[in-house]
Protein backbone atom coordinates (compact mmCIF):
# COMPACT_ATOMS: atom_id res chain seq x y z
CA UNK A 1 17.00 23.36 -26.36
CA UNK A 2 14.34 21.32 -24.23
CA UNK A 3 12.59 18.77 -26.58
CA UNK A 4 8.98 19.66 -24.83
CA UNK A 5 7.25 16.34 -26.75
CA UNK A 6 10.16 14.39 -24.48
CA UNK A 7 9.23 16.61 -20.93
CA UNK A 8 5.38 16.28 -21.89
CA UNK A 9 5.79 12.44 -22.81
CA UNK A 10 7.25 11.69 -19.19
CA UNK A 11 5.21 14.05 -17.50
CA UNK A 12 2.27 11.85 -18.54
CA UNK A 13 4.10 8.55 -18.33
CA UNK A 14 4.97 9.53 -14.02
CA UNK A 15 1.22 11.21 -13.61
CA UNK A 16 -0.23 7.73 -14.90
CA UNK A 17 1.68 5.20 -13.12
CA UNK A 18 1.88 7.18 -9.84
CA UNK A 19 -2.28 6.86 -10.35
CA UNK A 20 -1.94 3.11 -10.99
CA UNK A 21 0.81 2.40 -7.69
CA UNK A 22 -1.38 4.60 -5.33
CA UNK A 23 -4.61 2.97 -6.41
CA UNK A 24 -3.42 -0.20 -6.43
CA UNK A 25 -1.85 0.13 -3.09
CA UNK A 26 -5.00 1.52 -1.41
CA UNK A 27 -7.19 -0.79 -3.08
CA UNK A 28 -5.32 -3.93 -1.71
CA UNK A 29 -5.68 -2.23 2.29
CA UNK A 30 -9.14 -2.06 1.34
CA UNK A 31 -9.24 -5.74 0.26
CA UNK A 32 -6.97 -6.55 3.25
CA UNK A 33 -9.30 -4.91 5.58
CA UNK A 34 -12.12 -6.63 3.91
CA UNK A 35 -10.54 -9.91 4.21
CA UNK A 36 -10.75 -9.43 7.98
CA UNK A 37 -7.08 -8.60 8.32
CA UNK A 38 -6.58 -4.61 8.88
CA UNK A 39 -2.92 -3.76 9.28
CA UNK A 40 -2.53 -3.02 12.51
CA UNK A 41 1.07 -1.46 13.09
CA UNK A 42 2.54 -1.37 16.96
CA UNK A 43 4.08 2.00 18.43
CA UNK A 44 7.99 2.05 17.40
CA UNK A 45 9.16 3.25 20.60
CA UNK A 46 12.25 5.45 19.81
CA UNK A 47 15.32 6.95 22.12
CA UNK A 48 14.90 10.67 22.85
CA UNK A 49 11.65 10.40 20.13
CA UNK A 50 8.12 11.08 20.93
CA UNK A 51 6.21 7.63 20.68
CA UNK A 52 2.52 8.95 18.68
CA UNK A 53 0.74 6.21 20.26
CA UNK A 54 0.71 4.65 23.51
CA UNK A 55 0.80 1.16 24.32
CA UNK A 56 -3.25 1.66 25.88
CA UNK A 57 -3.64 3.53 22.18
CA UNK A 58 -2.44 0.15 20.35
CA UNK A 59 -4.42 -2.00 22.48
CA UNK A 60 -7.28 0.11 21.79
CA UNK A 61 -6.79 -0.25 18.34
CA UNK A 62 -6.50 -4.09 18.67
CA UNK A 63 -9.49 -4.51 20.39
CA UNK A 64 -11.51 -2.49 18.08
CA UNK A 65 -9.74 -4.68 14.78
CA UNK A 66 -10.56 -7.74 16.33
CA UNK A 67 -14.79 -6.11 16.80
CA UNK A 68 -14.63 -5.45 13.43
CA UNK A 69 -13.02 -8.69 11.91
CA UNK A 70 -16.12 -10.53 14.04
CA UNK A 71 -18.29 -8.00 12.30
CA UNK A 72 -17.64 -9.12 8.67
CA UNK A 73 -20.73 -10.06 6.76
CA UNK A 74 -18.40 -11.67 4.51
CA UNK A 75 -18.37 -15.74 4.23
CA UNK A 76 -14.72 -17.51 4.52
CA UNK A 77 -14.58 -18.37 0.92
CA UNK A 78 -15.08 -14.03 0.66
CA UNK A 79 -12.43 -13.50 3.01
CA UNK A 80 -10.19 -15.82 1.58
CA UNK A 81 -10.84 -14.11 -2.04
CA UNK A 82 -10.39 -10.13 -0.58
CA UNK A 83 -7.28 -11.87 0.79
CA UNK A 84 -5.77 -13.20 -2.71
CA UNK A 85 -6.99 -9.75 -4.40
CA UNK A 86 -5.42 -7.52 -1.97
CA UNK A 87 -2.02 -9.37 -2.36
CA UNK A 88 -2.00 -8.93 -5.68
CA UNK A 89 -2.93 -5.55 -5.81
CA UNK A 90 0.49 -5.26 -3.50
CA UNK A 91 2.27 -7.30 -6.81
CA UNK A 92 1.01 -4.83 -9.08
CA UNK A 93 2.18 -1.74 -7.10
CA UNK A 94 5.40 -3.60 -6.18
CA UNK A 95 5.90 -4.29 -10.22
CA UNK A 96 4.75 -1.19 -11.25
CA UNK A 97 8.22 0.09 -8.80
CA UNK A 98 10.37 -2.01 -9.81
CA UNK A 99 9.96 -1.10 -13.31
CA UNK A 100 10.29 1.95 -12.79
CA UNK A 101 13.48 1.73 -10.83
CA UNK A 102 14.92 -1.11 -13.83
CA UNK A 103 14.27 1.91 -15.88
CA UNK A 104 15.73 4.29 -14.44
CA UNK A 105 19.18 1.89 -13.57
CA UNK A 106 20.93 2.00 -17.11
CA UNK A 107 20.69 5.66 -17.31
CA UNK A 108 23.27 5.14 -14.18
CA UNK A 109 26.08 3.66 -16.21
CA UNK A 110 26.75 6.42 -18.82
């Protein structure tokens, strides 16, 4: 017998806090970006693997995140604030994982 209260209880519970890690996480890259400080990740360069960018690609992309960090009508004090927010938008998504993995690890045991 499935106890559908139960199944509609955690079907809820994921559908929320999936919501809250994903916004959380995209809202501190935002802040990050804001902040002047866009992730910027380098080509992994693989054996027998197809690199997706190319070193010229990454320095591309460098050039244009350093344009865009001198383009930021924000003042220092700004910066320094989208800086603080983003990083703990990261906490909150990192939190919100963690509890749901400490959840989930005493369910192990039996």
């Amino acid at each position: 017998m499935i106890d559908w209260s139960a199944f509609l209880l955690v079907a809820v519970a994921s559908l929320l806090v999936t919501s809250i890690v994903v916004s959380a996480y995209s809202f501190g890259l935002r802040l990050l970006a804001a902040s002047g400080r866009a992730p910027l990740v380098e080509p992994a360069s693989f054996t027998d693997a197809i690199t997706v960018i190319t070193p010229e690609e990454s320095k591309a992309a460098a050039k244009r995140q350093k344009k865009a960090a001198k383009k930021n009508p924000l003042t220092d004090g700004q910066k320094r604030l989208a800086l603080w927010a983003a990083y703990a938008c990261f906490a909150v998504a990192g939190a919100a994982v963690l509890y749901g993995i400490y959840l989930i690890i005493p369910y192990f045991h039996h």
